[in-house]
Protein backbone atom coordinates (compact mmCIF):
# COMPACT_ATOMS: atom_id res chain seq x y z
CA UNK A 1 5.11 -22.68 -9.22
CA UNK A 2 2.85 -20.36 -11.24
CA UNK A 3 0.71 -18.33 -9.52
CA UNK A 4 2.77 -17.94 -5.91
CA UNK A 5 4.28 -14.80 -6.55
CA UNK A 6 3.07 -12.47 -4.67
CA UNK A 7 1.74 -9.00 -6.22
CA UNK A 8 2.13 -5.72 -4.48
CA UNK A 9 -0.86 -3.35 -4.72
CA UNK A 10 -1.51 0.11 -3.14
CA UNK A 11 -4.91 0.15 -1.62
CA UNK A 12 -5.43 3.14 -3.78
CA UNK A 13 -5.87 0.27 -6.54
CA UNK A 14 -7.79 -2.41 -4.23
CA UNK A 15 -10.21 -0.57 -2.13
CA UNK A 16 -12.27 -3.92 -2.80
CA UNK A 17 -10.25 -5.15 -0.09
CA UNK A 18 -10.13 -2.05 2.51
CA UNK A 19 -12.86 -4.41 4.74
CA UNK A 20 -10.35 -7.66 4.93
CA UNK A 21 -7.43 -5.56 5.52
CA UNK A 22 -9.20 -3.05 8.20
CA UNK A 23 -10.95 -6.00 9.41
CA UNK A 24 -7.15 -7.58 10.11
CA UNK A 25 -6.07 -4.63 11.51
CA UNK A 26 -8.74 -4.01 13.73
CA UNK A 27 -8.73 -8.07 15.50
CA UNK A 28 -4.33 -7.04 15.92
CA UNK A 29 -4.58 -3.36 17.05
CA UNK A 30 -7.96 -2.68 17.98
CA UNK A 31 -7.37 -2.98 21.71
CA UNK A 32 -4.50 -0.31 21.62
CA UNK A 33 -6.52 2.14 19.93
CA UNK A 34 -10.15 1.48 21.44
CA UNK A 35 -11.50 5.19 19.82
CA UNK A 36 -10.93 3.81 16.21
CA UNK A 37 -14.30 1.72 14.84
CA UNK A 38 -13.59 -1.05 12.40
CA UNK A 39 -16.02 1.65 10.45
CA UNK A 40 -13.49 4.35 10.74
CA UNK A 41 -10.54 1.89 9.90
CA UNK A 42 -12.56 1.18 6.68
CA UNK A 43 -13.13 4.59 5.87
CA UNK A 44 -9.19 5.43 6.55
CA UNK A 45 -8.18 2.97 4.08
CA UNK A 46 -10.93 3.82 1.87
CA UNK A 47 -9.69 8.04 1.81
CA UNK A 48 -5.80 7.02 1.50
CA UNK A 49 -5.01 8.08 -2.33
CA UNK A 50 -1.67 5.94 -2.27
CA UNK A 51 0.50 8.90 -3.40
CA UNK A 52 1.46 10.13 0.59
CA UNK A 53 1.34 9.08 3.93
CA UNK A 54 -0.41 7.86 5.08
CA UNK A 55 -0.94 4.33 2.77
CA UNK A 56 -1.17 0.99 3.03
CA UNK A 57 0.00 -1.69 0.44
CA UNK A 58 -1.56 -4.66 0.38
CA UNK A 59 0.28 -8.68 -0.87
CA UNK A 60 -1.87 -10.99 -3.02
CA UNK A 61 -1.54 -14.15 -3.87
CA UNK A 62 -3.23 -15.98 -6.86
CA UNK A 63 -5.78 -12.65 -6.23
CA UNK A 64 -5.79 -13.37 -2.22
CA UNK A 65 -4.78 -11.04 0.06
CA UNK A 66 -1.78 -11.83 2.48
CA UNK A 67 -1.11 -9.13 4.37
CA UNK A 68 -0.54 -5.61 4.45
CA UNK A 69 1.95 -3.20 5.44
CA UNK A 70 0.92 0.64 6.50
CA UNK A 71 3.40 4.11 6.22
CA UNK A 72 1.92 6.71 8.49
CA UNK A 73 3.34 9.67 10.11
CA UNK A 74 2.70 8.69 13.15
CA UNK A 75 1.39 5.56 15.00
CA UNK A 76 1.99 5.80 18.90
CA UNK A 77 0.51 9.12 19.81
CA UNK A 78 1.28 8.40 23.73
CA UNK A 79 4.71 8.54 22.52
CA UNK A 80 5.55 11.63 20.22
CA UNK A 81 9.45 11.15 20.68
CA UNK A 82 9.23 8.77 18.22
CA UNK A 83 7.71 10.64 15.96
């Protein structure tokens, strides 16, 4: 059907959405990371340029976002073996 592909964008090229997708983020990881605002989230996804890490891409649908999927260097500080 037209229009149910999804579309891949870097949030370097839909800040418009860095509130829905911070706002995600912040209801699914929030209590892991209490020191992190769903102010600062938005301002992390707002600063990401989307040529490094960290980035975040984002899925649309018919202009919609989806979900999201973030590359950062490191995302479990209280375990730096991982890292």
């Amino acid at each position: 059907m037209p229009g149910l592909e999804p579309v891949v964008l870097n949030i370097s090229n839909g800040r418009h959405l860095a509130e829905t997708i911070a706002g995600w983020h912040h209801r699914e990881w929030g209590h892991l990371e209490g020191s992190q605002s769903l102010a600062q989230r938005v301002a992390d996804l707002e600063s990401q340029r989307g040529d490094g890490v960290p980035t975040t891409y984002i899925a649309l649908i018919d202009g919609s976002p989806i979900g999201s999927a973030s590359v950062v260097d490191c995302d479990m500080k209280s375990r730096p073996d991982l890292h």
